[in-house]
N, C-alpha and C. Protein backbone atom coordinates (compact mmCIF):
# COMPACT_ATOMS: atom_id res chain seq x y z
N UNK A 1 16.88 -6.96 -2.40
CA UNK A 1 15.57 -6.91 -3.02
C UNK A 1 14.53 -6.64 -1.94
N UNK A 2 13.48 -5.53 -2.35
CA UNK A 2 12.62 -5.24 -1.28
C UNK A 2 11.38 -5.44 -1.98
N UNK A 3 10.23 -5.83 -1.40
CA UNK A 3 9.25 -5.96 -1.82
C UNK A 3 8.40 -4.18 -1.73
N UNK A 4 7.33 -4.25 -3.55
CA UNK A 4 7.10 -3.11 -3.70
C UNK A 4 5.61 -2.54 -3.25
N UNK A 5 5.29 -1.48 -2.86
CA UNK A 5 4.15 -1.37 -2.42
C UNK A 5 3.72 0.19 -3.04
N UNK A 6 2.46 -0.13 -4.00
CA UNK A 6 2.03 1.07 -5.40
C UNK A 6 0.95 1.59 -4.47
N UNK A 7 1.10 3.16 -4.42
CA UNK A 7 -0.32 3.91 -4.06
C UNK A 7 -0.37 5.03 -5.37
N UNK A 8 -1.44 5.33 -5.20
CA UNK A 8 -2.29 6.49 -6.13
C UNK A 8 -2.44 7.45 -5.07
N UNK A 9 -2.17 8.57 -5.89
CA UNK A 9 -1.95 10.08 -5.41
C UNK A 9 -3.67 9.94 -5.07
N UNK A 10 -4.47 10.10 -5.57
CA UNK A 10 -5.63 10.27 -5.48
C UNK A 10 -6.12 9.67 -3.74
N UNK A 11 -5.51 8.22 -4.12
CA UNK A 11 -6.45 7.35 -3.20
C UNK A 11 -5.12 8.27 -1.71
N UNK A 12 -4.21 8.62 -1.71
CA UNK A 12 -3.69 9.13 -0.95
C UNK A 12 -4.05 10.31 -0.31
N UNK A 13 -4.64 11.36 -1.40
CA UNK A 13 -5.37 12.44 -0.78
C UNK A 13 -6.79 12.30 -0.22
N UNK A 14 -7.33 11.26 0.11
CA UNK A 14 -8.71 10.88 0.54
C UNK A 14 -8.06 10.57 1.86
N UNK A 15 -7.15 10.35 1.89
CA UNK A 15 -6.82 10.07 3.68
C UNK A 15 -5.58 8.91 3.69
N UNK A 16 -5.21 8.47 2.84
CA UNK A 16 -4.28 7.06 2.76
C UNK A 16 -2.92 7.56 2.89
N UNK A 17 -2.76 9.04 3.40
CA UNK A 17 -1.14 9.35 3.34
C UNK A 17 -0.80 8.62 4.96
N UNK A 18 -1.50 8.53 5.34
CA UNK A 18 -1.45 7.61 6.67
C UNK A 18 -0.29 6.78 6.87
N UNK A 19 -1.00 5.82 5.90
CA UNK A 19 0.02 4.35 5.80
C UNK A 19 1.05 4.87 4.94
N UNK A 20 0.99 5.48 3.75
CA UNK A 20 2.30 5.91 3.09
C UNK A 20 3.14 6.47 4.25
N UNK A 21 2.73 7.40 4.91
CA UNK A 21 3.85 8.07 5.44
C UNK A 21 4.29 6.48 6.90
N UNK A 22 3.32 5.96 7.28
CA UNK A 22 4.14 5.26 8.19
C UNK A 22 5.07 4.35 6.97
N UNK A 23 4.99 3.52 5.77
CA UNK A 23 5.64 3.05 5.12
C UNK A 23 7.53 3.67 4.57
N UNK A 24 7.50 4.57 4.52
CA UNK A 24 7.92 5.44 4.18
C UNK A 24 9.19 5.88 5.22
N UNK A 25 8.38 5.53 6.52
CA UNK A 25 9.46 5.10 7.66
C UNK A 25 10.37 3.78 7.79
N UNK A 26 9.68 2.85 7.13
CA UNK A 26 10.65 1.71 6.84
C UNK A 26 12.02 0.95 6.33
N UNK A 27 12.80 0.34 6.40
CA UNK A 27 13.88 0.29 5.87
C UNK A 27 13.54 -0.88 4.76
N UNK A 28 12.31 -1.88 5.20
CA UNK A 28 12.50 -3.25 4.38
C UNK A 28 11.33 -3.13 3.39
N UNK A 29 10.82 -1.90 2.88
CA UNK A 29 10.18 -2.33 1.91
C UNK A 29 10.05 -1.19 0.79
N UNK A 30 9.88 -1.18 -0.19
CA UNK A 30 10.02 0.51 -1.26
C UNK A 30 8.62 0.75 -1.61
N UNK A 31 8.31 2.07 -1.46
CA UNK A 31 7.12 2.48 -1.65
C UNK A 31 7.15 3.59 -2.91
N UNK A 32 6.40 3.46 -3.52
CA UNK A 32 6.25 4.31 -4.99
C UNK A 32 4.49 4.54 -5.02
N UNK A 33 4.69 6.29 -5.78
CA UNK A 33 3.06 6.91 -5.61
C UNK A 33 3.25 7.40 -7.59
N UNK A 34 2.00 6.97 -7.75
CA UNK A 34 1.51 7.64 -9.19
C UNK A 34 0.53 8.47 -9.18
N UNK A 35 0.32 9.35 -9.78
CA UNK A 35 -0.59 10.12 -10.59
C UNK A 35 -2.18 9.45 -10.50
N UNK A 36 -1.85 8.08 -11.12
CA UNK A 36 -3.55 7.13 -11.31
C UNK A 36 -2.96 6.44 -11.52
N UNK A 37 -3.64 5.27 -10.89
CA UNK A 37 -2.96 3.53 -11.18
C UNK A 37 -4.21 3.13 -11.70
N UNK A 38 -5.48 3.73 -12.43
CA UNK A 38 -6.21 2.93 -13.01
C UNK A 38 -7.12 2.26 -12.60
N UNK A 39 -7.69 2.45 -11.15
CA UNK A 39 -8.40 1.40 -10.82
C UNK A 39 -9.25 2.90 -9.50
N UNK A 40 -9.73 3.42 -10.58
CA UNK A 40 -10.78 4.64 -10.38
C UNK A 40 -11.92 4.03 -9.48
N UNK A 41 -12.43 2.94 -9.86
CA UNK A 41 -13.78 2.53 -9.33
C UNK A 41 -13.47 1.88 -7.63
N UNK A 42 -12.66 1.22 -7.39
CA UNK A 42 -11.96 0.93 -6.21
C UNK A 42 -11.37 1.96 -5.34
N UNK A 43 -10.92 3.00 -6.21
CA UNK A 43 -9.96 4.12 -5.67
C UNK A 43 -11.14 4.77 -4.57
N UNK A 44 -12.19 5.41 -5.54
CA UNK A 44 -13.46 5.87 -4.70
C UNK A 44 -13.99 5.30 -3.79
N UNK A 45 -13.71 4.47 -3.74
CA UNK A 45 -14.71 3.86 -2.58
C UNK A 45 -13.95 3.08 -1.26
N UNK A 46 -12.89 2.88 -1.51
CA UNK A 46 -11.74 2.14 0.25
C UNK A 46 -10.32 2.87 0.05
N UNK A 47 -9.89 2.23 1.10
CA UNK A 47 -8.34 2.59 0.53
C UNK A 47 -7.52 1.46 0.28
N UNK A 48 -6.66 1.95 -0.71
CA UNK A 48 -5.96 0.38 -1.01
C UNK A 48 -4.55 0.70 -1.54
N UNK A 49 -3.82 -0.50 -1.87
CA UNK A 49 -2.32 -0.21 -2.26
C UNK A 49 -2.34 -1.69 -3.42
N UNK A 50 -1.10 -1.46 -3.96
CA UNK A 50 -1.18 -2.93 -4.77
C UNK A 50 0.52 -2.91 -4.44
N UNK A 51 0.36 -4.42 -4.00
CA UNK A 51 1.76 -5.21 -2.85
C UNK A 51 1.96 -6.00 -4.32
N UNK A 52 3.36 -5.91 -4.68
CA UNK A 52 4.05 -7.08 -5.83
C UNK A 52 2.70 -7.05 -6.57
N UNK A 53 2.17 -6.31 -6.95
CA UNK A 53 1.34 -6.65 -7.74
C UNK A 53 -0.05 -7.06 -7.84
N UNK A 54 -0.23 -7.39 -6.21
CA UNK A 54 -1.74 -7.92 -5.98
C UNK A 54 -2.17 -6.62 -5.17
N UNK A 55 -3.92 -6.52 -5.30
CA UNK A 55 -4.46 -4.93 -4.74
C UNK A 55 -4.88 -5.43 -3.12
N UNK A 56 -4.03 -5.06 -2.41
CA UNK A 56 -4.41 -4.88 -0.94
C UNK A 56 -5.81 -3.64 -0.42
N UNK A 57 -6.78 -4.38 0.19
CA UNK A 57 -7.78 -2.70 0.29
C UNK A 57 -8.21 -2.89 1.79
N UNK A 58 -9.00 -2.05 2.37
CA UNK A 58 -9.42 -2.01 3.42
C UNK A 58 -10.70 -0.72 3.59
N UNK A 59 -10.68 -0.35 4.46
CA UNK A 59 -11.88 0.76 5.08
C UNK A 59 -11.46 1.57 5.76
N UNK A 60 -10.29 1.37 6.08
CA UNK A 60 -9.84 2.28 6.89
C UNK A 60 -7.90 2.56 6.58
N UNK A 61 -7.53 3.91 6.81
CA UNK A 61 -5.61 3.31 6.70
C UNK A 61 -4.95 2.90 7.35
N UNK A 62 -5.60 2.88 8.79
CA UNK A 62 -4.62 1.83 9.97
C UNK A 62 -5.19 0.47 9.09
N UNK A 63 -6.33 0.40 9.02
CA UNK A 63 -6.57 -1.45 8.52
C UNK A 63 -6.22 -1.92 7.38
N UNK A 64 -6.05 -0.58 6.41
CA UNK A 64 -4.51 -1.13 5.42
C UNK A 64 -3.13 -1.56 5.69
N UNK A 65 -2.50 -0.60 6.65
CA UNK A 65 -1.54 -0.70 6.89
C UNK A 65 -1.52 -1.82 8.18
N UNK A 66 -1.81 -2.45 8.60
CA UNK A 66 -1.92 -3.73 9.28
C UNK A 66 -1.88 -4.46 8.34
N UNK A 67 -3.03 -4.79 6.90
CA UNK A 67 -2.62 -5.89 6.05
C UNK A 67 -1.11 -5.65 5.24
N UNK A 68 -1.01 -4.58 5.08
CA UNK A 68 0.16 -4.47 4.13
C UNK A 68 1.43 -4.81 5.29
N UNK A 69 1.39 -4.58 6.40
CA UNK A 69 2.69 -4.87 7.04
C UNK A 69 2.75 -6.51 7.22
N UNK A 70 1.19 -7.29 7.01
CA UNK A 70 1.33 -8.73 7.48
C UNK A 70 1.65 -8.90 6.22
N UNK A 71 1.93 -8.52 4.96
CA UNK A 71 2.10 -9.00 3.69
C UNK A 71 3.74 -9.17 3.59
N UNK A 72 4.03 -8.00 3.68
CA UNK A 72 5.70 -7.65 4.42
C UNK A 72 6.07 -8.78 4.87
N UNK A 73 5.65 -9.10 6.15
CA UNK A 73 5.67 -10.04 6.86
C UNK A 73 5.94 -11.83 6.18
N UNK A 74 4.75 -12.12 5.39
CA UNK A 74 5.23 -12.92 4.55
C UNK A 74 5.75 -13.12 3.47
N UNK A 75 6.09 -11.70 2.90
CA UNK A 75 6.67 -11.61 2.03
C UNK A 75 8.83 -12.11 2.30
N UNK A 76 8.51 -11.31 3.44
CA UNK A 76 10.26 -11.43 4.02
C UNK A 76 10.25 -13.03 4.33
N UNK A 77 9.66 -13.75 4.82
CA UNK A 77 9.40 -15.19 5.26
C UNK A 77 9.75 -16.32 3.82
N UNK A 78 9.20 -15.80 2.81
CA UNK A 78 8.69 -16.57 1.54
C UNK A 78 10.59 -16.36 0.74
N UNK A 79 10.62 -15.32 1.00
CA UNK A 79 12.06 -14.79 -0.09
C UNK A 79 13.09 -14.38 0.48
N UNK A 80 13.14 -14.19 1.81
CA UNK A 80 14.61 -14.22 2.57
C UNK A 80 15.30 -15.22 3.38
């Protein structure tokens, strides 16, 4: 079981292929991209991902992908 991490095509073409593509390099976690995840008003304005379900965001995609890897982080801690 790997913990899941949701991006939007959208919020990806604003600059967030960043962290997807470093994610994407990983072995311990699955990454999946949609079309629109719905959350238009957020999408515009940071970049963000939604981890198991909760919306991770930031200002930047290195400073996403720093929270999303510390999430990882306790995520593997909590359930392995």
């Amino acid at each position: 079981m790997l913990p899941l991490v949701e991006f939007c095509e959208s919020n990806i073409n604003q600059g967030n292929h960043l962290a997807v593509e470093a994610l994407e390099l990983r072995d311990d976690v699955e990454v999946m991209t949609y079309g629109c995840m719905s959350e238009c008003s957020i999408c515009a304005q940071v970049f963000f991902c939604m981890f198991e379900g909760e919306r991770i965001s930031a200002a930047t995609p290195a400073a996403l992908l720093e929270k999303i890897e510390q999430a990882i982080v306790e995520w593997h801690a909590e359930f392995l």
